[in-house]
Structure formats: structure tokens, C-alpha cells
Protein backbone atom coordinates (compact mmCIF):
# COMPACT_ATOMS: atom_id res chain seq x y z
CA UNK A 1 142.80 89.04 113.66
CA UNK A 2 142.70 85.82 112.80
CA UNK A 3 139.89 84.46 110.17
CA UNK A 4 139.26 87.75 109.14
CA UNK A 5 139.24 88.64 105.98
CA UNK A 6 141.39 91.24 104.71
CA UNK A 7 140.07 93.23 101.57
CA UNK A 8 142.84 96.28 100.11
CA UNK A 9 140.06 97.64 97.81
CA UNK A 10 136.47 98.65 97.95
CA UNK A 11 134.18 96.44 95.53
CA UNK A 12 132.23 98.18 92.98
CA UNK A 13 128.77 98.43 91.55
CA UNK A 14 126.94 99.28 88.50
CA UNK A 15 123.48 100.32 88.40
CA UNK A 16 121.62 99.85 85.12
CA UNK A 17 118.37 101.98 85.53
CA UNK A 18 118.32 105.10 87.38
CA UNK A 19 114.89 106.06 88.72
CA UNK A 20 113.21 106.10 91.92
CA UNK A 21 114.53 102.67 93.17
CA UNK A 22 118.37 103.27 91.31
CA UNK A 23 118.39 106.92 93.27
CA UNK A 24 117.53 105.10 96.35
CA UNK A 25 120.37 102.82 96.02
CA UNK A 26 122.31 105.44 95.62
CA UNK A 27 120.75 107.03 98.76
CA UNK A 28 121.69 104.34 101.02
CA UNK A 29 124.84 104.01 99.82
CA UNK A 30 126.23 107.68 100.33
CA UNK A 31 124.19 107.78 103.17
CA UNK A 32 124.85 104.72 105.41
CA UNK A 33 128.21 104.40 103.54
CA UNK A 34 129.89 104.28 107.17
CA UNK A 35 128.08 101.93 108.62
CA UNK A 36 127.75 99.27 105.62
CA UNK A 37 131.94 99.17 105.67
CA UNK A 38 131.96 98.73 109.64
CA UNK A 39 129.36 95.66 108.51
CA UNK A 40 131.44 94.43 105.79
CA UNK A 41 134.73 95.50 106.88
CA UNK A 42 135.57 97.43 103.24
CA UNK A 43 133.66 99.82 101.43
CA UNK A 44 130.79 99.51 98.79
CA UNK A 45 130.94 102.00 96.09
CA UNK A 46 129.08 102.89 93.23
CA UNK A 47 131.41 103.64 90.23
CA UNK A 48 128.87 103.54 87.50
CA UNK A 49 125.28 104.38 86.27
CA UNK A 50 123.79 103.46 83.02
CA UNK A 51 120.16 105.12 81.92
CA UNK A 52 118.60 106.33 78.77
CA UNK A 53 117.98 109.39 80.78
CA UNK A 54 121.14 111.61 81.08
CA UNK A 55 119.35 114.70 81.11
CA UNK A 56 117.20 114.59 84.23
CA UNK A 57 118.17 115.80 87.47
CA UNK A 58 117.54 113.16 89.92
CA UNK A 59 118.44 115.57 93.12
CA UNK A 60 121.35 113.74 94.32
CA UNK A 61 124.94 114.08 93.72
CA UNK A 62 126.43 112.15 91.45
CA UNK A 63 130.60 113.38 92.37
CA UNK A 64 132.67 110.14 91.42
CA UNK A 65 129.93 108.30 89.45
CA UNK A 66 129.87 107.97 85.87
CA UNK A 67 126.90 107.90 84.38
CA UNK A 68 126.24 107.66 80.91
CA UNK A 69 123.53 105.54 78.67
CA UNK A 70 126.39 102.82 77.91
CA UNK A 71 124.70 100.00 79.45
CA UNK A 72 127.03 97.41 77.45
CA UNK A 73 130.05 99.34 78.66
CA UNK A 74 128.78 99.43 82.41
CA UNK A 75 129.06 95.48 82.25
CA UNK A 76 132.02 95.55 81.00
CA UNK A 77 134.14 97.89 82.83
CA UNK A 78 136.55 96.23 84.84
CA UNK A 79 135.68 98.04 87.69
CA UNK A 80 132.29 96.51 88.14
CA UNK A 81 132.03 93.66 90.46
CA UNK A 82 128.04 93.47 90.72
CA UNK A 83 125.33 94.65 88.64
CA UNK A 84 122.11 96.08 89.43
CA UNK A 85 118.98 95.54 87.37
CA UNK A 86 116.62 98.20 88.10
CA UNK A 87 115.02 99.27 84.36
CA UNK A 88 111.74 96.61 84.95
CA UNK A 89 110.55 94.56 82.18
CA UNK A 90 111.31 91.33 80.46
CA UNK A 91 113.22 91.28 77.44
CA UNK A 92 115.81 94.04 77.90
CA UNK A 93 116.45 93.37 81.36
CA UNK A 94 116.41 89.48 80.91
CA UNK A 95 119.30 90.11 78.22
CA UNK A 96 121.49 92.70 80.15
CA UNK A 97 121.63 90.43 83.67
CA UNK A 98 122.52 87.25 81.72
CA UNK A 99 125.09 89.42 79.32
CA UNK A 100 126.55 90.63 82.84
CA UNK A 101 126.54 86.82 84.18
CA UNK A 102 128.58 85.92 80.72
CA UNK A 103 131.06 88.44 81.64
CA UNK A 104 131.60 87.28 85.28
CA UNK A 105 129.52 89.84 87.10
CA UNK A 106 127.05 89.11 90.64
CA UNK A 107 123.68 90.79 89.58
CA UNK A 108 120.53 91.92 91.73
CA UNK A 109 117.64 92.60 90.64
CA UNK A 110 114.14 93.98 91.87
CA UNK A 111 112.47 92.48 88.74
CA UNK A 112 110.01 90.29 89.90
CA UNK A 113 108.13 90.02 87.00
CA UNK A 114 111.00 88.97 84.90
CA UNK A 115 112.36 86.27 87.43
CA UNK A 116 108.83 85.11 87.55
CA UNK A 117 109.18 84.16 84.53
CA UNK A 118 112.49 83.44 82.93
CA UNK A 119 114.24 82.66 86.92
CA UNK A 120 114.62 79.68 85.97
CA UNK A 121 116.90 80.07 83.29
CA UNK A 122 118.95 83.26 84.89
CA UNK A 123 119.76 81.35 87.83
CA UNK A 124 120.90 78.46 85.78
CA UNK A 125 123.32 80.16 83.69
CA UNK A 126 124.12 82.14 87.33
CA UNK A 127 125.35 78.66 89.26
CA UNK A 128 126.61 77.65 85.75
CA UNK A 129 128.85 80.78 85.96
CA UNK A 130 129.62 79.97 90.05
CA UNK A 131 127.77 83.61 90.21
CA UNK A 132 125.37 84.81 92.72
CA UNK A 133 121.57 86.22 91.64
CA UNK A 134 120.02 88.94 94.51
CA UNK A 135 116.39 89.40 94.21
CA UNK A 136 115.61 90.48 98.06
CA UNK A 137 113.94 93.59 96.50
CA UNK A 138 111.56 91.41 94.22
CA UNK A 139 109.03 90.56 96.79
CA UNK A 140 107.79 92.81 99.48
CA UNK A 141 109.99 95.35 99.23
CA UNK A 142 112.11 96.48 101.98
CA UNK A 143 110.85 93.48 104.22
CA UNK A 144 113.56 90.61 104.40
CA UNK A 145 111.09 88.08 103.57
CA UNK A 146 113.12 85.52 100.88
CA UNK A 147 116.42 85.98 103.49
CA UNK A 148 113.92 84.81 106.40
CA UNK A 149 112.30 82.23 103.74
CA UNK A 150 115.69 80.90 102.06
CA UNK A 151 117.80 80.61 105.75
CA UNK A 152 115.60 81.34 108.75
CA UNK A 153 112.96 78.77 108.27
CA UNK A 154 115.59 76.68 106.20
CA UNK A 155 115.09 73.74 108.73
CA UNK A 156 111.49 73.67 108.34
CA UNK A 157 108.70 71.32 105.81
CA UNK A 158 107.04 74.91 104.66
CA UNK A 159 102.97 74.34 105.25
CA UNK A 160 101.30 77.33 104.12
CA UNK A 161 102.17 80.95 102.61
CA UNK A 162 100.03 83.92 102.96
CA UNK A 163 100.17 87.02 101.93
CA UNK A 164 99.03 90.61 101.48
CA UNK A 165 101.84 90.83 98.83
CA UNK A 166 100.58 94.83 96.64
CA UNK A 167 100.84 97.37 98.87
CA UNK A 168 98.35 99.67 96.46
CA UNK A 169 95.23 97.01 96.41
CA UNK A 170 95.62 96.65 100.28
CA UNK A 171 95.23 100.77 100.11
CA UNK A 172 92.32 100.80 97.59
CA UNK A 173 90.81 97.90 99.74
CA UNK A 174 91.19 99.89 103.19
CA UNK A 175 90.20 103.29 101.49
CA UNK A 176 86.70 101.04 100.41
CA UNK A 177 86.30 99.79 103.83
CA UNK A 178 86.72 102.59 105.64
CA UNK A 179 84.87 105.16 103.22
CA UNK A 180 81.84 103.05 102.05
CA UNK A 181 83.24 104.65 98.37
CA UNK A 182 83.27 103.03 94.75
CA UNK A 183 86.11 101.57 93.84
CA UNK A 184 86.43 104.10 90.80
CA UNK A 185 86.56 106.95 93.22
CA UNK A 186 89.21 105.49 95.48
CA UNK A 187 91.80 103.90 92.74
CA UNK A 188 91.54 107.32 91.16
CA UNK A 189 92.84 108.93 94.53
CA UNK A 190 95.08 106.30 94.82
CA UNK A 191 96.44 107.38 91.37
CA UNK A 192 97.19 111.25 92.33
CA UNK A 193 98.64 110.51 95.64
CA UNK A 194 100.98 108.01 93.99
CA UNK A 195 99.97 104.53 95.20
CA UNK A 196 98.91 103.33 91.85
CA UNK A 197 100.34 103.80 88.77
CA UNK A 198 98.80 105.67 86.12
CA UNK A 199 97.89 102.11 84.26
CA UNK A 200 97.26 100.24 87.41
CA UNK A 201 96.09 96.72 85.35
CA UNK A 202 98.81 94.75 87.10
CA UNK A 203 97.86 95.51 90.45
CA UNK A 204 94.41 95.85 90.59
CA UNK A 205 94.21 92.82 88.52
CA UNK A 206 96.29 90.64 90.78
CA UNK A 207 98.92 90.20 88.37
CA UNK A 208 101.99 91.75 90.33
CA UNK A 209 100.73 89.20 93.44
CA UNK A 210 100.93 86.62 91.26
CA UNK A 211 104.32 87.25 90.06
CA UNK A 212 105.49 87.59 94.05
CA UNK A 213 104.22 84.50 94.50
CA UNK A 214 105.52 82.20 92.00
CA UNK A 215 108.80 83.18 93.51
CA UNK A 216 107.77 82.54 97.16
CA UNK A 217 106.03 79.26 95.93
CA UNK A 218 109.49 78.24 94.11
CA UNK A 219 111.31 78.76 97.89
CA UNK A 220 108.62 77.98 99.65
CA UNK A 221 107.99 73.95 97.91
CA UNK A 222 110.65 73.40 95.77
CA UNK A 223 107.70 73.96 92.96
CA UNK A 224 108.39 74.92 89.56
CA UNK A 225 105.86 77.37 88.77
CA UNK A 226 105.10 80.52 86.52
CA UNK A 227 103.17 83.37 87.30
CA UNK A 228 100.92 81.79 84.60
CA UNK A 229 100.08 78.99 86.71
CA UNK A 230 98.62 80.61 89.36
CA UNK A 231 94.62 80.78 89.45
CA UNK A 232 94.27 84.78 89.83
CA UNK A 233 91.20 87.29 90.50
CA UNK A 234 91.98 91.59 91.20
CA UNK A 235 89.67 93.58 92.73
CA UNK A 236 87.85 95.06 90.66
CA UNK A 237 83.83 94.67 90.91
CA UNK A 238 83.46 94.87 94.59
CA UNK A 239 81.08 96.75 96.11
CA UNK A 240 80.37 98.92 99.15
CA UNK A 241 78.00 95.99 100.10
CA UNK A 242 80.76 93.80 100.02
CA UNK A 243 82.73 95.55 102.47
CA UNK A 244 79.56 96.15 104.68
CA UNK A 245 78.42 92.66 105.16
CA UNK A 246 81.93 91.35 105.51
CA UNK A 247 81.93 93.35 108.50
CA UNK A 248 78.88 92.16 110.15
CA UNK A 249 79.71 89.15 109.20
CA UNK A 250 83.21 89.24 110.89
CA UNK A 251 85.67 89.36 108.18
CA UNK A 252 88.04 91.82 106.49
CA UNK A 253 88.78 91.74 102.64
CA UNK A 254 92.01 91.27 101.34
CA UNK A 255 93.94 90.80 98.38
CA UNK A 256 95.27 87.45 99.65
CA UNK A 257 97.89 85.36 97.71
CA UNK A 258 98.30 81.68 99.10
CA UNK A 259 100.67 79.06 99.26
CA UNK A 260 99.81 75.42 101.01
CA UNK A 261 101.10 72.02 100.71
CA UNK A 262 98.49 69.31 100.24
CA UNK A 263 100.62 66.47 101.84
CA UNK A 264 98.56 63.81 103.27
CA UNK A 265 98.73 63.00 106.42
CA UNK A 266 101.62 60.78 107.43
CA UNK A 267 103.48 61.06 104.50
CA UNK A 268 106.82 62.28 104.57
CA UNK A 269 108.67 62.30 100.86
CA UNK A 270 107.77 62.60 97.57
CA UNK A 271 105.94 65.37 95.73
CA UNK A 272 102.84 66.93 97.69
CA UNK A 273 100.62 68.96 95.61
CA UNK A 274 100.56 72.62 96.14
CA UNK A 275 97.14 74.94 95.88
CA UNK A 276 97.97 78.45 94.93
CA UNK A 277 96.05 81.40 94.12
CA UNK A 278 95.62 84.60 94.38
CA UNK A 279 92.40 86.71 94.61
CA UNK A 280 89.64 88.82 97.34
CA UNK A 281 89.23 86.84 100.40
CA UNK A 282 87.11 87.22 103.49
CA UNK A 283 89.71 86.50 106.52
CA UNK A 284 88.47 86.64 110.83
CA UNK A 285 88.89 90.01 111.28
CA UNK A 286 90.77 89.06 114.37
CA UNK A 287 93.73 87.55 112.76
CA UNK A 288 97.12 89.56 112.01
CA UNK A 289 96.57 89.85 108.81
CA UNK A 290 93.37 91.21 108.39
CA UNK A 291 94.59 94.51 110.72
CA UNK A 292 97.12 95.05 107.81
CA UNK A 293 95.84 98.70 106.51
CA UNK A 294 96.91 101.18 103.84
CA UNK A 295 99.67 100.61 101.64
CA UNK A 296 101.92 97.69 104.00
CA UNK A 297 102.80 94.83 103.29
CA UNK A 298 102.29 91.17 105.57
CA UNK A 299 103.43 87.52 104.77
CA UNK A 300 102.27 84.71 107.11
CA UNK A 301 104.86 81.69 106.79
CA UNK A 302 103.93 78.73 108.40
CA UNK A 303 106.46 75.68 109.30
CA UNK A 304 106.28 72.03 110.80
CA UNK A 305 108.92 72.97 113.27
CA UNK A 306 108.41 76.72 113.75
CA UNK A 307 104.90 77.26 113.65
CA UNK A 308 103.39 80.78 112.19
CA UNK A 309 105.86 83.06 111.61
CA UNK A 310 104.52 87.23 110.60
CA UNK A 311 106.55 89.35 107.87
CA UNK A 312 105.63 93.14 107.68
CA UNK A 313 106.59 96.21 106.44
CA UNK A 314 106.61 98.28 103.45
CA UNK A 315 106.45 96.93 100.23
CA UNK A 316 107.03 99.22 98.04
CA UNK A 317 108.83 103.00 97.96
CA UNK A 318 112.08 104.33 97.16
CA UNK A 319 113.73 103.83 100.37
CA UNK A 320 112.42 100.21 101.59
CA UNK A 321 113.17 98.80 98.00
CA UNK A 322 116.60 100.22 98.09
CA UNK A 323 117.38 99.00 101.32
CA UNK A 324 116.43 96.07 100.08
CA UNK A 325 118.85 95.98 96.88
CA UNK A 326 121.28 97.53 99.42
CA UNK A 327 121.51 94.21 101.24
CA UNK A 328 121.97 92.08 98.44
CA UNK A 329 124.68 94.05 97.31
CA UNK A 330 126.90 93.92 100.90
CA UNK A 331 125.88 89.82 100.86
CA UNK A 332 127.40 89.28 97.12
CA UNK A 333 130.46 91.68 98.42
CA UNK A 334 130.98 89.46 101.46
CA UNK A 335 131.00 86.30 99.29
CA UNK A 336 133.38 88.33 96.68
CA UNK A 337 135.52 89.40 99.48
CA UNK A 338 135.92 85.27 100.83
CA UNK A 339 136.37 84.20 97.41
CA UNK A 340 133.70 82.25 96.97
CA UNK A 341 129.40 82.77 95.52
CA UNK A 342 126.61 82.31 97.79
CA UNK A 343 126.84 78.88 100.36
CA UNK A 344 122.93 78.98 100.16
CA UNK A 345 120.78 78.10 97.07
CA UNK A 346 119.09 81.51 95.59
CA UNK A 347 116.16 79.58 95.59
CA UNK A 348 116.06 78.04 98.54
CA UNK A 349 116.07 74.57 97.34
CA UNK A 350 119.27 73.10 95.07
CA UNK A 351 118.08 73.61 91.58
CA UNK A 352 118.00 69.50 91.03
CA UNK A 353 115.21 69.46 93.66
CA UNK A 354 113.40 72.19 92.47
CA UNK A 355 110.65 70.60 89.86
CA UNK A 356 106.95 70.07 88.32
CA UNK A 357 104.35 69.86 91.37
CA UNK A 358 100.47 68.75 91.05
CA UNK A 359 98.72 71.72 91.55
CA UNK A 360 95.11 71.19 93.51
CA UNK A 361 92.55 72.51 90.57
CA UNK A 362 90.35 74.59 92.43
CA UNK A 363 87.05 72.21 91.92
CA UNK A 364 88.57 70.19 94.09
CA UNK A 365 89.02 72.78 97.08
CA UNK A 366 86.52 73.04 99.62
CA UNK A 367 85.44 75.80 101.90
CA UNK A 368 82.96 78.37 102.89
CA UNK A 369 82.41 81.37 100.72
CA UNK A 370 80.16 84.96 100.27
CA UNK A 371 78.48 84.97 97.32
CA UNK A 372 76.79 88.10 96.47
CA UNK A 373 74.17 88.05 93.61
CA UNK A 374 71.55 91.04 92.20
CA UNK A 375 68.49 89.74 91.73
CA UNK A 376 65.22 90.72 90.31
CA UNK A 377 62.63 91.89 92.85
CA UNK A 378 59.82 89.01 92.18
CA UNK A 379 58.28 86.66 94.09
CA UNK A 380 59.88 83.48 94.86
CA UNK A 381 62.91 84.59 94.02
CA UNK A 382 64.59 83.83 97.71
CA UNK A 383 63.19 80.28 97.43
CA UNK A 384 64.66 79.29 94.29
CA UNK A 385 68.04 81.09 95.30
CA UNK A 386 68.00 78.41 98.16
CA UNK A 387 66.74 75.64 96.66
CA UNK A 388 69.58 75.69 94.33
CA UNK A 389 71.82 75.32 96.45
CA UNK A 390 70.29 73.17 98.60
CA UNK A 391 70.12 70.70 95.51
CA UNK A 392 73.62 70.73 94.81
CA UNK A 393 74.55 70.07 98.72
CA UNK A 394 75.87 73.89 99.14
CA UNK A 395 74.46 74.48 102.95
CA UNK A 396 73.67 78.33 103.93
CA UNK A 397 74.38 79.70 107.29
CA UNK A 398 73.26 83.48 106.54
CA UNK A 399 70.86 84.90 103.76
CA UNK A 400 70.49 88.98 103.43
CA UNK A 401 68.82 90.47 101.51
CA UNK A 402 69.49 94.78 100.76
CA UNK A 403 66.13 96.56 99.69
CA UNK A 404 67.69 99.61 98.25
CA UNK A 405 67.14 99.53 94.53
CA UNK A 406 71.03 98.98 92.90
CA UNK A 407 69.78 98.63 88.94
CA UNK A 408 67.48 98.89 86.82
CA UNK A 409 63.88 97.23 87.54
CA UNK A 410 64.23 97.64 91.26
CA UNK A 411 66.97 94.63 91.43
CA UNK A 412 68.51 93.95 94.74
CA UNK A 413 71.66 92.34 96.41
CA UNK A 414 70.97 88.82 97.88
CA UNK A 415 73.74 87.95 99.41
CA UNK A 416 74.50 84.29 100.63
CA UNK A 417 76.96 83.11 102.86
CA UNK A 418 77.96 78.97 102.93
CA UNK A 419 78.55 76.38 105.05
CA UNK A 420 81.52 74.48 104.00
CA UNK A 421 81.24 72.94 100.81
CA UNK A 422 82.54 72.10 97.81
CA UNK A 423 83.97 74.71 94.88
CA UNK A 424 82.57 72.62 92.28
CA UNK A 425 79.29 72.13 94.17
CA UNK A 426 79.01 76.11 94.26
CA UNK A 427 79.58 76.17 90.93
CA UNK A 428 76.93 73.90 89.53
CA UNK A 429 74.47 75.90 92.73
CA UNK A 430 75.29 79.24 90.52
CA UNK A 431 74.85 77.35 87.07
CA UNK A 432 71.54 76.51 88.28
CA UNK A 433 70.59 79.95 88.94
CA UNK A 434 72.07 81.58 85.71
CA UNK A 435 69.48 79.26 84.15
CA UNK A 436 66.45 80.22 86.34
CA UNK A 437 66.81 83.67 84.74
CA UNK A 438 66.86 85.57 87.89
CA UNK A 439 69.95 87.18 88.12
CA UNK A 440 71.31 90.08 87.07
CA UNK A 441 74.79 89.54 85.60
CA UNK A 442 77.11 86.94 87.51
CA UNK A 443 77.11 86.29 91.04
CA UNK A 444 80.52 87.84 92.79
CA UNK A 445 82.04 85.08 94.86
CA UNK A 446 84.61 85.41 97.61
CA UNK A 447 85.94 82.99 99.37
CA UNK A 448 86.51 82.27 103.41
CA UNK A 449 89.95 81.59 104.57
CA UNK A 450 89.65 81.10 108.24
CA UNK A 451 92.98 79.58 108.55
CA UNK A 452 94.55 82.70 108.47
């Protein structure tokens, strides 16, 4: 036919890294191995599987593979077109992908962390190489959020990102809703039924969101950012209360990453600043995002031209991630097969737009918020609480106040929530009352995002 392209041979893949995600890859494709070559129009094969790990049976046939813990050798043999990265980390796997882009190879990768922070410099020597860089399976899993990001909205000035980007902190913030339990008591079952890791720091402390997000932010504004930039808050210290009142109140909490553009009004070019965080949030408990439960996974992307657009699915797993990696590999083998690397930018933007962006410093955000402080059981305590705020500018719309006894001395919760305002008016409002010797320990604050 004509314009097709005619391939004789099957291209081939190495996989550096053989655990759960690597023996999904191979999964999908031994499994779906018909109906990737009716896609592509030539088979995708792995040939080759490096891991320190020989000895452990991994419950899937390995007939035609070789697999040894040569991961030098796996770049490279001849017979490896494309290289997965699936080992995690940063130094190690930072040195193998750009040792496989010196010798010629395509690479994908589910590392978010490391591409988070040395991306910049991988995808450089990548286009410096004419080589392509898949990282689908880096952010939300099996969902094709950076394909939808990169071409689908491609047209559109980006506005806003959110996102429920860890699939276990969504779980341990559902099991908390839904259970009126301690957080202890739910991350531990969270733990043995294998949604959190045994060392769950980087979720639970917002870390892996933040991570996902510097990439998205990168697509998203053309904004050179670091995980390290980003203002971020976990979960841990909330309370039953929290979940309670956020309820009557009508909100859900999440562990929400965000994304917006600052331009002002009427301007069209040069650099807007972005605000980006990520940490708890009250959103409506109407909105889409909020009815995201368990373990899943949701990314709102907003655009001039498209409007709202809703990404979900599951995040994380074995099969979603591979899928994921899967579909990198048959777009690398389709550019391989035409002769050419990737017609679209891995970041979205070309790299010589891609650059430094004011980032809003969160003093100088503004919003309403739930503040939740324990304070002693005296008089006059609810009268000063308000009068601070009141002389910073910090209205209230709602003041509750628990009387079941939480610590020592017979201390309750007194929990406030704002009118819009100010962060750096809050701020000062709760500096005020750390000096009036009330409290006990710091006030919890989460913010509103009703824009959602």
C-alpha cells in the first residue's frame, strides 16, 4: 500500500530492572503481542533483561529472553533498539539511560523522581543524540495523561493543573473519612494490604506528588522547575475532626497538587508566574474530584480553548504502569520504523522555550482556609481567638467549638473557618495567638480551593 511503511524485522527491547513493573512489561507484551503488531504493523519483542536478581522466580516465562545481571552488556547488544529504565532511583538509573543515549538507544522510563530532577539534562543529551525519552509511566500511571498534556491540549494557553496525583494518600485519606480512624491505624492497613510501602515517607509526605508535578508543571508552562521548588505539606497530623467538620462544612480532603498560571488579564506573551504546591485541601464536595476514592488517580487540566478537561484511572500497579511503558515503547518503534525520533517535543514545549518562571510565594496568595487549633478550656479564650483575627483583617464565616476533652488539661478543638483573605494576613492572625499563650501546639491549617 502506498505510504506504508514496510519493516522486515521486529524491533527489540531491553529491560533494565525486573520487578513488579519490568514483569508487567513483560506481561503485556506476550500477552497483547498480537494486537500491538496489528497496531504497529511489526512486532515488539523483548530480547533482553538485566537485574541483580537472577535467582527469583518472577512467575512468568522467560523462553527467548536473556536475562542476566549485565546491565552494561544489555545496552550494548546490538539487538537492542530501546531501553527500559525500571530499577527507580537517581544515580544508577540517571547513569545507565544516558550511557544507553551515548550508545544510540530510545529509553523509557517510569522514574519520576529521577526526571524530576536531572530531566533536564537527560532530555538534552536525548535531542542532542536525535533520540527519543518515554516517561508516560512517570505520572499517573496507566492514565495517558502527558500524551493528552503534550498533543491533545497542544493548541491550548494551559490555565490550571490539578491533581490527586498518589494513589496511596487518596486511600489513607478515604479510609479516614469514611472510618472516623487515626491516621496511624489506617496507613498501617494500608501497609499490609500493599498500598503503601513499608517506608511510606515519600508519599505520605507529599514528596512523590511533588515529583509528578514538576514534570506536569514543565509541560504544562514551559516552567523550569524541580521537585525542590514546589511548596509541599503530606498528610500526616490530621485528625478525625478534620474529616468531620469538612463534611458539614461541605468539603472533601484531598491530597491536591496544583498548577495555575498567574497571567494578568489581557496579557498575552511573556513569562506569567506560576503558583504551585502541593498539600491537604478542602475542595466542594460536589466537584469531580473530590468523588475520587481509594487508591485512583484524577488530573483536572484546564485550557483557554478547551475548557476543563478530567484524567482518571489508576495510578499505580503492575498492570496500569506497564501499559503505560507498553505505549511508549510501540510510539519510539513507530518513529524507529519511519526513520526518524519523536515529531513532538518530550516536554511539550521546544527545550529553548522551556525556562526560569516567577513563582507566586505563597504570602502573596489569597483564599479561604480551615484552621483547626486546640485550645485551653479558659475563659475568654473564644474572644481572643477572634479578635486576632479580626485585627489582622482575617474575616470568619464559621466558629466550632468540640467539647470532648482531646489533651491534657481538658483542651479542646476550636476550629475556624475564613472568609477570603490573605495567607500572610492568616499568618500574622496565628502569630498573634502563639503569643497569647493559648494554644496547644500549632494550629493545623488547610486551605479552600473552590475552583476545583
Amino acid at each position: 500500500m502506498s505510504g506504508q511503511v514496510q519493516v522486515k524485522a521486529d524491533v527489540g527491547v531491553g529491560l533494565i530492572g525486573f520487578g513488579t513493573i519490568g514483569r508487567g512489561v513483560v506481561k503485556v507484551l506476550r500477552e497483547n503481542a498480537a494486537v500491538i503488531e496489528q497496531r504497529l504493523g511489526f512486532p515488539l519483542t523483548m530480547v533482553r533483561i538485566a537485574d541483580l536478581d537472577t535467582k527469583t522466580d518472577r512467575g512468568i516465562a522467560l523462553d527467548g529472553i536473556q536475562f542476566d545481571a549485565d546491565a552494561k552488556a544489555l545496552i550494548a547488544d546490538p539487538r537492542v533498539q530501546i531501553v527500559i529504565e525500571l530499577i527507580g532511583g537517581y544515580d544508577v538509573p540517571r547513569r545507565f539511560i544516558l550511557e544507553a543515549i551515548a550508545a544510540g538507544k530510545h529509553v523509557t522510563t517510569a522514574n519520576k523522581a529521577l526526571l524530576a530532577l536531572h530531566g533536564k539534562e537527560i532530555f538534552a543529551a536525548a535531542a542532542k543524540a536525535g533520540l527519543d525519552v518515554g516517561f508516560e509511566a512517570s505520572v499517573c500511571g496507566g492514565i495517558p495523561l502527558l500524551r493528552a498534556v503534550r498533543e491533545g491540549l497542544a493548541a491550548n494557553r494551559l490555565e490550571s493543573v490539578f491533581g490527586i496525583l498518589n494513589g496511596t494518600t487518596n486511600y489513607v485519606l478515604t479510609e479516614m473519612e469514611s472510618t472516623g480512624e487515626d491516621f496511624d491505624v489506617v496507613l498501617k492497613r494500608a501497609q499490609a494490604l500493599g498500598y503503601a510501602e513499608a517506608d511510606p515517607t515519600f508519599d505520605v509526605d507529599g514528596i512523590d506528588a511533588a515529583h509528578k508535578l514538576a514534570l506536569l508543571t514543565t509541560m504544562a508552562f514551559g516552567a523550569e522547575i524541580t521537585f525542590e521548588d514546589i511548596p509541599t505539606e503530606g498528610i500526616r497530623g490530621l485528625l478525625p475532626i478534620d474529616f468531620e467538620l469538612a463534611a458539614e462544612f461541605g468539603y472533601r480532603i484531598k491530597l491536591l497538587a496544583v498548577a495555575k498560571s498567574h497571567r494578568r488579564a489581557g496579557e498575552s506573551d511573556g513569562p506569567e508566574a506560576i503558583e504551585v504546591h502541593v498539600r491537604p485541601t478542602m475542595i466542594p464536595a460536589s466537584s469531580l474530584l473530590a468523588k475520587v476514592d481509594g487508591a485512583m488517580n484524577a488530573v483536572v487540566v484546564r485550557g483557554n480553548a478547551v475548557g476543563p478537561t478530567l484524567y482518571y484511572g489508576a495510578g499505580a500497579g503492575e498492570m496500569p504502569t506497564a501499559s503505560a511503558v507498553v505505549s511508549d515503547l510501540m510510539e519510539i518503534a513507530r518513529e524507529i520504523a519511519r526513520g526518524g525520533r519523536g515529531s513532538v517535543s518530550p516536554m511539550s514545549f521546544l527545550a529553548e522555550h522551556i525556562g526560569p518562571r516567577p513563582l507566586v510565594a505563597d504570602e502573596d496568595l489569597s483564599g479561604r482556609a480551615y484552621v483547626r487549633m486546640i485550645a485551653q478550656d479558659r475563659a475568654g479564650v473564644l474572644g481572643r481567638i477572634t479578635s486576632a483575627f479580626g485585627a489582622e483583617s482575617v474575616g470568619i464565616a464559621s466558629v466550632v467549638q468540640r467539647e470532648q476533652a482531646v489533651a491534657a488539661g481538658g483542651a479542646v478543638p476550636v476550629i475556624v473557618l475564613t472568609h477570603r483573605s490573605s495567607h500572610a494576613a492568616l499568618q500574622r492572625a496565628l502569630g498573634r495567638l502563639r503569643g497569647l499563650g493559648d494554644l496547644v501546639g500549632d494550629p493545623r491549617v488547610i486551605e479552600i480551593e473552590e475552583g476545583v
